[in-house]
Protein backbone atom coordinates (compact mmCIF):
# COMPACT_ATOMS: atom_id res chain seq x y z
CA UNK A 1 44.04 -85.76 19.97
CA UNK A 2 46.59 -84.75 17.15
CA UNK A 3 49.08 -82.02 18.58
CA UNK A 4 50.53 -79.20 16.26
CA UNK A 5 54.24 -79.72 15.79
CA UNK A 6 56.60 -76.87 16.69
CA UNK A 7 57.43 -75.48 13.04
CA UNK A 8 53.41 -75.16 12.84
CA UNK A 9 53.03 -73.18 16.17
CA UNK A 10 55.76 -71.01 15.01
CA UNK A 11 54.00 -70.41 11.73
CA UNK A 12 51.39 -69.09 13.67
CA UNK A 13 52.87 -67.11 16.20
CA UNK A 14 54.76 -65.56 13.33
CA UNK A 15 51.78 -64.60 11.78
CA UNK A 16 49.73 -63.25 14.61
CA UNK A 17 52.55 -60.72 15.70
CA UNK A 18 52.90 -59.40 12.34
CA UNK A 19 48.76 -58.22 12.30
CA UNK A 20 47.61 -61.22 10.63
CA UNK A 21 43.98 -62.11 11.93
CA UNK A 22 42.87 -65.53 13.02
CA UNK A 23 41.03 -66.26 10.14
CA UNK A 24 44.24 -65.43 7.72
CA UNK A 25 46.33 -67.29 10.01
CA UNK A 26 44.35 -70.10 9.04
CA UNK A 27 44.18 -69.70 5.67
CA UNK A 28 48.43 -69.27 5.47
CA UNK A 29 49.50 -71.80 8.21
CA UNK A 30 46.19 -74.25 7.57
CA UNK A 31 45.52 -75.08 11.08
CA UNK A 32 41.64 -74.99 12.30
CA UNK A 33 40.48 -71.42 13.72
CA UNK A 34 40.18 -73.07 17.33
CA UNK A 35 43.60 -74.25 17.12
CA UNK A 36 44.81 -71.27 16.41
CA UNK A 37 42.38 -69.40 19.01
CA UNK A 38 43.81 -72.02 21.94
CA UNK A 39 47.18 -71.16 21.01
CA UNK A 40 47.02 -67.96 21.37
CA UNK A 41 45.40 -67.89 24.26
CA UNK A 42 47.72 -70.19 26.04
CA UNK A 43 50.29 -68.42 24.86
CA UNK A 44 48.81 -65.21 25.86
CA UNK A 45 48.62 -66.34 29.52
CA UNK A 46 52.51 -67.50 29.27
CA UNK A 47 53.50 -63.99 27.78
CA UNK A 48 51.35 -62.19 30.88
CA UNK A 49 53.05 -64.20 33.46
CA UNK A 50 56.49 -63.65 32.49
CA UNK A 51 56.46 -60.35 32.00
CA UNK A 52 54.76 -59.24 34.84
CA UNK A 53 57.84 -61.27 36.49
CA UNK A 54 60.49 -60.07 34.73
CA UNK A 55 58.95 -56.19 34.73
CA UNK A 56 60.68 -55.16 38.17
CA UNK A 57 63.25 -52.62 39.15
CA UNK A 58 63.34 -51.58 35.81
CA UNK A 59 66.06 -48.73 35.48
CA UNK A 60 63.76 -45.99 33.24
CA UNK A 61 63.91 -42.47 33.98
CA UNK A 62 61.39 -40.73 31.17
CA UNK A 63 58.19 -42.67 30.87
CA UNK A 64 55.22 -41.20 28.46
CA UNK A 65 51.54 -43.18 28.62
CA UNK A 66 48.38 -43.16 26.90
CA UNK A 67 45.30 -44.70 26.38
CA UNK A 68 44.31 -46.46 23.42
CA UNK A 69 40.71 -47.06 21.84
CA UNK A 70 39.16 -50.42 20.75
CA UNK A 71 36.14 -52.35 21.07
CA UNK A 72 35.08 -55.81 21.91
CA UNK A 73 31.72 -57.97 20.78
CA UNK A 74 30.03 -54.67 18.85
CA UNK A 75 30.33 -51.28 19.18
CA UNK A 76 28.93 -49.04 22.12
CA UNK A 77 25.85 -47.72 20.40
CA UNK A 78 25.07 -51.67 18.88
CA UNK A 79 25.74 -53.39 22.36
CA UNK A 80 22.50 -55.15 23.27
CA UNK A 81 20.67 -53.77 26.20
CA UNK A 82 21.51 -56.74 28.72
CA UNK A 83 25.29 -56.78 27.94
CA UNK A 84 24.97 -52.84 28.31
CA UNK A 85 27.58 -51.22 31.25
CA UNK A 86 29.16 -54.43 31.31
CA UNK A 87 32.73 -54.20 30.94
CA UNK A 88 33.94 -56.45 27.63
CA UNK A 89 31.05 -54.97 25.75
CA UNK A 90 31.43 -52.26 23.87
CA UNK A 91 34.36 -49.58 23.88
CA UNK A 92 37.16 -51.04 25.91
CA UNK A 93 40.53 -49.18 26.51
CA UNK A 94 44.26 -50.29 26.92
CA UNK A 95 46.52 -48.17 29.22
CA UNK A 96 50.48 -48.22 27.74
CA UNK A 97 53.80 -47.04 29.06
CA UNK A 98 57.19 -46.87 27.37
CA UNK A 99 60.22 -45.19 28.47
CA UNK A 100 61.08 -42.78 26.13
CA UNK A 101 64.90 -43.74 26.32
CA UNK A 102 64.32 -47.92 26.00
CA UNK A 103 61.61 -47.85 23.93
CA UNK A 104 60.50 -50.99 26.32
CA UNK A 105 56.87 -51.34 27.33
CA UNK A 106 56.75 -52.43 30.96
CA UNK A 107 53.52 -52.58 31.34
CA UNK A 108 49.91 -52.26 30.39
CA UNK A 109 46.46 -52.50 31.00
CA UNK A 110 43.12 -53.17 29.91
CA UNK A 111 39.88 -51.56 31.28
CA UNK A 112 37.76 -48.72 31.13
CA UNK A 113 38.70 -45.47 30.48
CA UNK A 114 38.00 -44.08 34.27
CA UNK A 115 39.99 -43.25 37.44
CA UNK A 116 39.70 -46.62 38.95
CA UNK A 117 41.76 -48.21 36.21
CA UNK A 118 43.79 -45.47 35.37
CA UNK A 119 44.10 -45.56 39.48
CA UNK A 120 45.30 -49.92 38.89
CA UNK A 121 47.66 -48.71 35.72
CA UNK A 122 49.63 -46.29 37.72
CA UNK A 123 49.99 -48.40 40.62
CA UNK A 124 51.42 -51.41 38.87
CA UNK A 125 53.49 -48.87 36.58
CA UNK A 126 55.03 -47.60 39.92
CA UNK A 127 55.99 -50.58 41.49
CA UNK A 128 58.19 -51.51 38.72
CA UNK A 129 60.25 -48.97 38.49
CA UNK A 130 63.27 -48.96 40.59
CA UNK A 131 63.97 -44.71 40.41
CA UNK A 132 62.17 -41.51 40.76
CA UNK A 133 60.84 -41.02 37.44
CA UNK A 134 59.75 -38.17 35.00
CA UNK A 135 56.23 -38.85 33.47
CA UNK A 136 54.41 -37.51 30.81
CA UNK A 137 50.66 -38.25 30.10
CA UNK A 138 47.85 -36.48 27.67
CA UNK A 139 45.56 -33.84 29.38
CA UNK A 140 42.69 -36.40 30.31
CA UNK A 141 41.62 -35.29 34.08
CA UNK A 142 41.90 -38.68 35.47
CA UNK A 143 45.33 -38.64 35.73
CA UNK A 144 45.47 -35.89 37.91
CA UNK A 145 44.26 -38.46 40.66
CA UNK A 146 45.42 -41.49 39.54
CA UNK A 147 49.23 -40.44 39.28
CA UNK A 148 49.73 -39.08 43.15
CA UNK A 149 47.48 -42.37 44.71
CA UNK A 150 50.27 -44.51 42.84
CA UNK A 151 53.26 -42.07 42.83
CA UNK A 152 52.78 -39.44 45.94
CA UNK A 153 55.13 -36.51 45.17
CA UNK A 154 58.50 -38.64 44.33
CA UNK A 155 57.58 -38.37 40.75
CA UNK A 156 58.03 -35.56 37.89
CA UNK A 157 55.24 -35.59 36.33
CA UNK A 158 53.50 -33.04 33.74
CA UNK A 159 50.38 -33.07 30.93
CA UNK A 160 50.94 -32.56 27.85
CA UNK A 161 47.75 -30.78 26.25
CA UNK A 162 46.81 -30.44 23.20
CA UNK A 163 44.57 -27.48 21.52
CA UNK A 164 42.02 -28.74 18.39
CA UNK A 165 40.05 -26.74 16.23
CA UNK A 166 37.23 -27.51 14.32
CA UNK A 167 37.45 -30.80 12.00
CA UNK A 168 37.23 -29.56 8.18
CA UNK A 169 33.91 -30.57 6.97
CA UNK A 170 35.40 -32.25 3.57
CA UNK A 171 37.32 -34.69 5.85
CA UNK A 172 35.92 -38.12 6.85
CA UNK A 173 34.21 -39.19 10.20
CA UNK A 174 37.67 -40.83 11.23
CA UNK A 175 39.77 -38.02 10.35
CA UNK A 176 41.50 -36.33 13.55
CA UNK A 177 40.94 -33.00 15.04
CA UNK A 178 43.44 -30.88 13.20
CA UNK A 179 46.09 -29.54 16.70
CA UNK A 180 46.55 -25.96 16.43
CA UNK A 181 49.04 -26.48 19.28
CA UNK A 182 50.36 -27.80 22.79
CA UNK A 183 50.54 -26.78 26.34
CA UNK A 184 53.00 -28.22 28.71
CA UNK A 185 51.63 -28.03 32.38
CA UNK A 186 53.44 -28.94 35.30
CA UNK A 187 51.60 -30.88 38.05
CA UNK A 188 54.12 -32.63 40.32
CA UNK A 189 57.74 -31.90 41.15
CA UNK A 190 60.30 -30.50 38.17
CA UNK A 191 60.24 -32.12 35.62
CA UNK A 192 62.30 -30.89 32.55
CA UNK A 193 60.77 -29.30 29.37
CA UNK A 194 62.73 -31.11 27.00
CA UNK A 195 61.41 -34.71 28.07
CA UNK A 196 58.16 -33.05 28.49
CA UNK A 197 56.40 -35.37 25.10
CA UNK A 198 54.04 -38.25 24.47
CA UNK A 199 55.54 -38.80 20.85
CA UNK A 200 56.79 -42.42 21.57
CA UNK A 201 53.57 -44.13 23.12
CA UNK A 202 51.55 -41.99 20.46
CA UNK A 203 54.09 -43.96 17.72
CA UNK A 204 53.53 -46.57 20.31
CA UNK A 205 49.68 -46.73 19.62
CA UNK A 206 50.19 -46.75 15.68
CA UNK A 207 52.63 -49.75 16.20
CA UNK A 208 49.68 -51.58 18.27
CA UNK A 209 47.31 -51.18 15.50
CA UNK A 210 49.88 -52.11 12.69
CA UNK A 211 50.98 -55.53 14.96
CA UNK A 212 47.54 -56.35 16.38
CA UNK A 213 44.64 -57.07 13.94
CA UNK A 214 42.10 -56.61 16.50
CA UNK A 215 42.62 -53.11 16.96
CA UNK A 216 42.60 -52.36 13.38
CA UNK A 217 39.56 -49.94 12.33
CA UNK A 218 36.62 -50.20 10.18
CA UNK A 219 37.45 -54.03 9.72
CA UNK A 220 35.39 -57.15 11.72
CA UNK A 221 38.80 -58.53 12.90
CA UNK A 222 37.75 -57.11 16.69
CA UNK A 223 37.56 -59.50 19.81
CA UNK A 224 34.40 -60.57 20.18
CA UNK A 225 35.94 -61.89 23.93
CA UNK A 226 37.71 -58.87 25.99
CA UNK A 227 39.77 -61.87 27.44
CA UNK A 228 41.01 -62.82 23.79
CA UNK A 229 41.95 -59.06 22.94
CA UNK A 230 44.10 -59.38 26.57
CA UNK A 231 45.93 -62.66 24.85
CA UNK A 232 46.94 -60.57 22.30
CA UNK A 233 48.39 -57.50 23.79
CA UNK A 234 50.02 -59.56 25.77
CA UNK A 235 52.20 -61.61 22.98
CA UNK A 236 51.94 -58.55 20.64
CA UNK A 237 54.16 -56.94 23.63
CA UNK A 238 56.20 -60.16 24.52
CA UNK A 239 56.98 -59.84 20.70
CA UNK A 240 57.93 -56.35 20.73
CA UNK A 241 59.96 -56.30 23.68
CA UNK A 242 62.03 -59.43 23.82
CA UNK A 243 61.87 -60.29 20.06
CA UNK A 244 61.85 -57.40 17.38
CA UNK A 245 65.67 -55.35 17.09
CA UNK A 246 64.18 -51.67 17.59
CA UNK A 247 65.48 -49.37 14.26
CA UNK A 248 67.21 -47.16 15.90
CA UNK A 249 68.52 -48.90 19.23
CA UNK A 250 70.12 -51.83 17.13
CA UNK A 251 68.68 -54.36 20.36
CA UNK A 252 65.43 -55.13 21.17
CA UNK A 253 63.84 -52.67 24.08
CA UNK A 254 64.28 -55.79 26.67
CA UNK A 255 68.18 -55.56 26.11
CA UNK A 256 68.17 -51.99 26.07
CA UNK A 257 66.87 -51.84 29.50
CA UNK A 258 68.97 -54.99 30.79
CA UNK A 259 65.61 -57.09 31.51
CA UNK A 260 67.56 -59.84 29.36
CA UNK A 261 71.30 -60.31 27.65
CA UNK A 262 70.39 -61.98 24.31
CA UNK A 263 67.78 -61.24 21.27
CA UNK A 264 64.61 -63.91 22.02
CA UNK A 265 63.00 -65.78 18.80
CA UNK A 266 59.52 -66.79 18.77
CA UNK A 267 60.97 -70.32 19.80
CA UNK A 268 61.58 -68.71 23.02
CA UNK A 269 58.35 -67.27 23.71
CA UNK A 270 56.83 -70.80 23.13
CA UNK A 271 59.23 -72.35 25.76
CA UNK A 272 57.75 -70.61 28.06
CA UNK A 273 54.37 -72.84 27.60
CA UNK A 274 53.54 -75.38 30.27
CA UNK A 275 55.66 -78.73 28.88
């Protein structure tokens, strides 16, 4: 069986991280859509395992999360009625965190939008952090559980909420909500008004959908496997941790928070493959 050589699995790495979707991977690097679908997944699974390795005692103090929107195999209302309330079919959702100081992603997960995997989020966020921390999150009621199972009261933790009106009827379907304005509530502890934001993993989100064709809108570039779309977060965050210099840190987020000493290049990510 003919193996790809190493320039050719850096071609494609290099394309995926920059939003490129399988299909136009092929076309630019001219390997065969399976190749490039094995790669990524085994590459994926290399990216998961490291980082949920290297992820520990991390020293962040101001951590904002959110919840982002996608979809795998068709769209809720088009799911076919024996795939439907199956998890992979239909909307699925990815839970972030960043610190708002690093700009590094520790961790993330993918699930349903409920409290049982907001519940599995928090948890894992909590038991890699290595201080008392001061947490922001959007107004969504599941939080309000999930934060004190995972955190108890050593946490500062507060919702930001924000107010919509009515959508204008001249904009399109996709067009947000327009935010007449926010409300800062405190839930746990003290935690200070001035770090009281979810501007960074909002950013955050935008940066997903930029990097990740998959969770690019009104396009057919979706997963059509929720286990592919978990490949791809996971080296679209190996990328952005270890590998891209952040604009205005001057290091990549993985330096900033001392999780490694040098600036990684895709080479690196592919050492990390089984030899």
């Amino acid at each position: 069986m003919n193996r790809l050589s190493r320039d050719k699995q850096k071609q494609i790495i290099a394309a995926l991280v920059e939003g490129n979707s399988i299909r136009a991977t092929c076309r630019m690097t001219g390997a065969a859509k399976g190749t490039v679908s094995k790669l990524l997944v085994d590459v994926g699974k290399a990216c998961l395992a490291y980082q949920a390795g290297v992820m520990k005692d991390l020293p962040c103090k101001n951590i904002q999360c959110d919840e982002i929107w996608a979809f795998c195999y068709a769209k809720a209302k088009n799911v076919p009625e024996d795939k439907k309330d199956k998890f992979g079919y239909g909307d699925v959702w990815t839970f972030t965190a960043i610190c708002a100081d690093t700009k590094l992603v520790p961790t993330w997960y993918i699930g349903n939008r409920d409290l049982e995997c907001a519940t599995a989020f928090m948890k894992d966020l909590a038991a890699r952090l290595a201080n008392r921390v001061q947490l922001t999150t959007d107004g969504h009621v599941m939080y309000l559980d999930a934060v004190p199972t995972a955190f108890g009261r050593e946490i500062d933790y507060s919702q930001l909420i924000k107010i919509y009106g009515n959508s204008p009827e001249t904009e399109g379907r996709y067009s947000p909500a327009q935010c007449s304005g926010v409300r800062a509530k405190e839930i746990i502890g003290y935690p200070e008004g001035k770090n009281v934001s979810t501007s960074y993993v909002e950013r955050q989100n935008l940066t997903m959908r930029m990097n990740m064709r998959r969770f690019t809108r009104l396009t057919n570039a979706f997963s059509k496997k929720v286990e592919n779309l978990g490949h791809a977060v996971a080296l679209h965050f190996m990328h952005y941790n270890f590998c891209r210099i952040h604009q205005s840190l001057r290091v990549t987020p993985a330096m900033k928070a001392k999780v490694t000493d040098h600036l990684w290049e895709i080479e690196d990510i592919l050492d990390l493959l089984p030899s």
